[in-house]
N, C-alpha and C. Protein backbone atom coordinates (compact mmCIF):
# COMPACT_ATOMS: atom_id res chain seq x y z
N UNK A 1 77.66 27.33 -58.25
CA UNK A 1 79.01 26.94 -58.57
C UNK A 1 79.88 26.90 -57.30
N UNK A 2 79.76 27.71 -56.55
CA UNK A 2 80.32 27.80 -55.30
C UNK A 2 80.15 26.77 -54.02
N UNK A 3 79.01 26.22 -53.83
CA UNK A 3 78.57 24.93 -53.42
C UNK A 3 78.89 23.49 -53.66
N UNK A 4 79.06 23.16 -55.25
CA UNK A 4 79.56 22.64 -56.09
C UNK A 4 81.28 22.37 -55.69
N UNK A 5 82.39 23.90 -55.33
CA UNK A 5 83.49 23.86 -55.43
C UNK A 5 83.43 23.46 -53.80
N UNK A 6 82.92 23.80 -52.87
CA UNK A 6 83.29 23.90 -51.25
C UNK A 6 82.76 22.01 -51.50
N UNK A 7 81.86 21.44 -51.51
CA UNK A 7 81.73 19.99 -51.69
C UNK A 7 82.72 19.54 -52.23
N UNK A 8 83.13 19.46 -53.26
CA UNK A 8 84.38 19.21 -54.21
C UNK A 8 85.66 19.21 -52.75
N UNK A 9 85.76 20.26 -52.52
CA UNK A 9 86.56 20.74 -51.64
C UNK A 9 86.77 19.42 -50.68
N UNK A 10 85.65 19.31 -49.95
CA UNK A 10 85.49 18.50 -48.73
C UNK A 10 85.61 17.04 -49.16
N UNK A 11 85.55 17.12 -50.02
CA UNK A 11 85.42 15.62 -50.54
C UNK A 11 86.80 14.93 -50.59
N UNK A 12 87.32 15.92 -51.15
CA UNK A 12 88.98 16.01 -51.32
C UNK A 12 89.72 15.32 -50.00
N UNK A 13 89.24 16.18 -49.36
CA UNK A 13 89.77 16.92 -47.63
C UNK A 13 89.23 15.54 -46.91
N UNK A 14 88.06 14.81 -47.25
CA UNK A 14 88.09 13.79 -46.52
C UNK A 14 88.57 12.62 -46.96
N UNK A 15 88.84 12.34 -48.31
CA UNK A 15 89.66 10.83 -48.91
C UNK A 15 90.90 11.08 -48.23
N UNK A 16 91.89 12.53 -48.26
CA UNK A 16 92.91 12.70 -47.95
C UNK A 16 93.04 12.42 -46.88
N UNK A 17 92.10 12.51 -45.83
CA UNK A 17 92.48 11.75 -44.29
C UNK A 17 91.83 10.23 -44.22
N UNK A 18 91.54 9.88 -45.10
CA UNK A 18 90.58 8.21 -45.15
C UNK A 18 91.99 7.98 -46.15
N UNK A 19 92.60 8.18 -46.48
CA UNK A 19 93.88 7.47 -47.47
C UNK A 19 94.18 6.31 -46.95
N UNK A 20 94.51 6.70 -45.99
CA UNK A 20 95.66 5.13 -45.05
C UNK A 20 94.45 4.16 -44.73
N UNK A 21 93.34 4.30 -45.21
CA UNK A 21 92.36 2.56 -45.00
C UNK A 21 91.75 2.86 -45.95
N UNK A 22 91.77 3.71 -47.10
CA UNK A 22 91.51 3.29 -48.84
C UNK A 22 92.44 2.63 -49.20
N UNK A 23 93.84 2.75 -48.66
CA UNK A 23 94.66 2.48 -49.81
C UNK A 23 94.23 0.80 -49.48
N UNK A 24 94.25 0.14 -48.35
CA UNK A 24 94.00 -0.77 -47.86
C UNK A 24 93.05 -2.08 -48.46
N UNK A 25 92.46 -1.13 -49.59
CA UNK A 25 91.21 -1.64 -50.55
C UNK A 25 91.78 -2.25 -51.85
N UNK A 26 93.09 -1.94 -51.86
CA UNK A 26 94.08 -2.39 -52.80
C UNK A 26 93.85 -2.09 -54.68
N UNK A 27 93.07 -0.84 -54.23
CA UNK A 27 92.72 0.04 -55.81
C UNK A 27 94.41 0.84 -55.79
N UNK A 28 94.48 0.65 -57.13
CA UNK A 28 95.56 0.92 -57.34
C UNK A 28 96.81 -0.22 -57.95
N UNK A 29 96.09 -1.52 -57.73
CA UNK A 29 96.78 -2.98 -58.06
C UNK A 29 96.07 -4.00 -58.42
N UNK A 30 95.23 -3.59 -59.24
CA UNK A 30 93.99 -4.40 -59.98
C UNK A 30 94.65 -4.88 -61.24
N UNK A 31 94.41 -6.21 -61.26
CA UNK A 31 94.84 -6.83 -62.40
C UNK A 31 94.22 -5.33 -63.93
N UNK A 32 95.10 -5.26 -64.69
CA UNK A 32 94.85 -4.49 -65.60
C UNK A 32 95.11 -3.56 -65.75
N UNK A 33 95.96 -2.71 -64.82
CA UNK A 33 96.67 -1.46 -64.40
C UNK A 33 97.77 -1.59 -65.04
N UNK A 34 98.06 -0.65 -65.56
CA UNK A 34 99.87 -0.65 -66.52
C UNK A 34 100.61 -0.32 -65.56
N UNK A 35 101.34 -1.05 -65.35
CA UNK A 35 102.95 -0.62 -64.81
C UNK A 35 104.27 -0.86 -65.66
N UNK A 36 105.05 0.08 -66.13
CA UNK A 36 105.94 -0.36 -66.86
C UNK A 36 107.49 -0.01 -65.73
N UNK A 37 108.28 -0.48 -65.41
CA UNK A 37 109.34 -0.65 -65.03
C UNK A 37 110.62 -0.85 -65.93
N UNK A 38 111.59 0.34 -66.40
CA UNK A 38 113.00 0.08 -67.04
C UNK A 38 113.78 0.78 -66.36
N UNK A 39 114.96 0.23 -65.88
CA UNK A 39 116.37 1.18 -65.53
C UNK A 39 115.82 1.57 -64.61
N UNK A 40 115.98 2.75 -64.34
CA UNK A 40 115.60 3.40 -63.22
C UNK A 40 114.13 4.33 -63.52
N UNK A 41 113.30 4.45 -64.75
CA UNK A 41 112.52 5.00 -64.58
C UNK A 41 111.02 3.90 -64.63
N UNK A 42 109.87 4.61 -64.71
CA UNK A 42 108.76 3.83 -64.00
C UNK A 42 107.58 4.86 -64.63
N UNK A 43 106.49 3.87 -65.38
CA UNK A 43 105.43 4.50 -65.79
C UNK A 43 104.01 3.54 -65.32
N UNK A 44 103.59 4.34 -64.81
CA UNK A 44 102.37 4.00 -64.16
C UNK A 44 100.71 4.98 -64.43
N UNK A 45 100.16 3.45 -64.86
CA UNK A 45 98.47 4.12 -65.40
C UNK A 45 97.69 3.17 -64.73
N UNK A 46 96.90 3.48 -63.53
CA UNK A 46 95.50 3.00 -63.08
C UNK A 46 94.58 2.73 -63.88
N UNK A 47 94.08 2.17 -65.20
CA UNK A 47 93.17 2.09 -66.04
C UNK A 47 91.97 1.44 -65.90
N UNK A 48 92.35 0.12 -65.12
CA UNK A 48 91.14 -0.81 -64.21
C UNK A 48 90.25 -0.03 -63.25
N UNK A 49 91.45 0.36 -62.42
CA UNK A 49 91.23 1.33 -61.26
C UNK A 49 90.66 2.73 -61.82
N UNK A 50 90.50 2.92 -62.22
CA UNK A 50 90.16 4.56 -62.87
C UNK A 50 88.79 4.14 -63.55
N UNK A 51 88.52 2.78 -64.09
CA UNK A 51 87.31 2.48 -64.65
C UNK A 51 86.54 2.25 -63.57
N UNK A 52 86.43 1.77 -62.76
CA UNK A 52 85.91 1.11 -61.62
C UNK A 52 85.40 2.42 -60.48
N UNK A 53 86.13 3.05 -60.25
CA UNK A 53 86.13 4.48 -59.61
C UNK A 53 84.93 5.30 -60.60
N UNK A 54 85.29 5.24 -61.68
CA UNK A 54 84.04 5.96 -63.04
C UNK A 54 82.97 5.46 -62.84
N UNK A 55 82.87 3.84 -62.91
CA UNK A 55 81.98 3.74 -62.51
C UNK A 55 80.76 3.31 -61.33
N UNK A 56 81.38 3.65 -60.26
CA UNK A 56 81.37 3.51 -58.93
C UNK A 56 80.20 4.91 -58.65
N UNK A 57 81.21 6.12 -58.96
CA UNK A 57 80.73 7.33 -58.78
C UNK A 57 79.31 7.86 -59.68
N UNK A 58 79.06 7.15 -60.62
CA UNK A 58 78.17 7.04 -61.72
C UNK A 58 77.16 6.17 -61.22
N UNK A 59 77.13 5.62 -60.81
CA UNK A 59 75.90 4.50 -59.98
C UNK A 59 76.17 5.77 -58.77
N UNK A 60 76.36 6.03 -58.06
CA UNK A 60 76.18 6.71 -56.55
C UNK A 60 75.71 8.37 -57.06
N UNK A 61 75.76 8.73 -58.49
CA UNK A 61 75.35 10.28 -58.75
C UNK A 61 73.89 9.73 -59.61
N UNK A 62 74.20 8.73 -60.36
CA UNK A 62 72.19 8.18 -60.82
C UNK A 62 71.60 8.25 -59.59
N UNK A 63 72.18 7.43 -58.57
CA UNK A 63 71.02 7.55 -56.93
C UNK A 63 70.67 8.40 -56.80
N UNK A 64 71.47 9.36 -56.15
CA UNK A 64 71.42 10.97 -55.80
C UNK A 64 70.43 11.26 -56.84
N UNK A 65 70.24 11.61 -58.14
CA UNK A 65 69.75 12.03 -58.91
C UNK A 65 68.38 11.47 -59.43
N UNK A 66 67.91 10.18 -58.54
CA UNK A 66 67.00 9.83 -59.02
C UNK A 66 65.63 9.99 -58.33
């Protein structure tokens, strides 16, 4: 479990400094993403983006695992 959390960890620790040339990949503005905009407030759901990421990581943990 502890191996598990320090990976987790690092994984974190390295998107967070790879941010500024992920964001660049333009996940986050995929046709199919909710954005709702009224007045001054703002609701936002990645749903494309969040599928795509699911299954991104799901093909790359079958590898690993196979």
């Amino acid at each position: 479990m502890q191996r598990l959390l320090i990976v987790l960890g690092v994984g974190f620790l390295l998107a967070g400094l790879a941010w500024p040339w992920l964001a660049r990949l333009g996940l986050g503005r995929l046709p199919g993403d909710i954005a709702v905009r009224h007045g001054n407030s703002a609701f936002y759901f990645p749903i494309v983006t969040c599928v795509l990421i699911s299954v991104a990581l799901s093909l790359l943990f079958w590898l690993i695992n196979r």
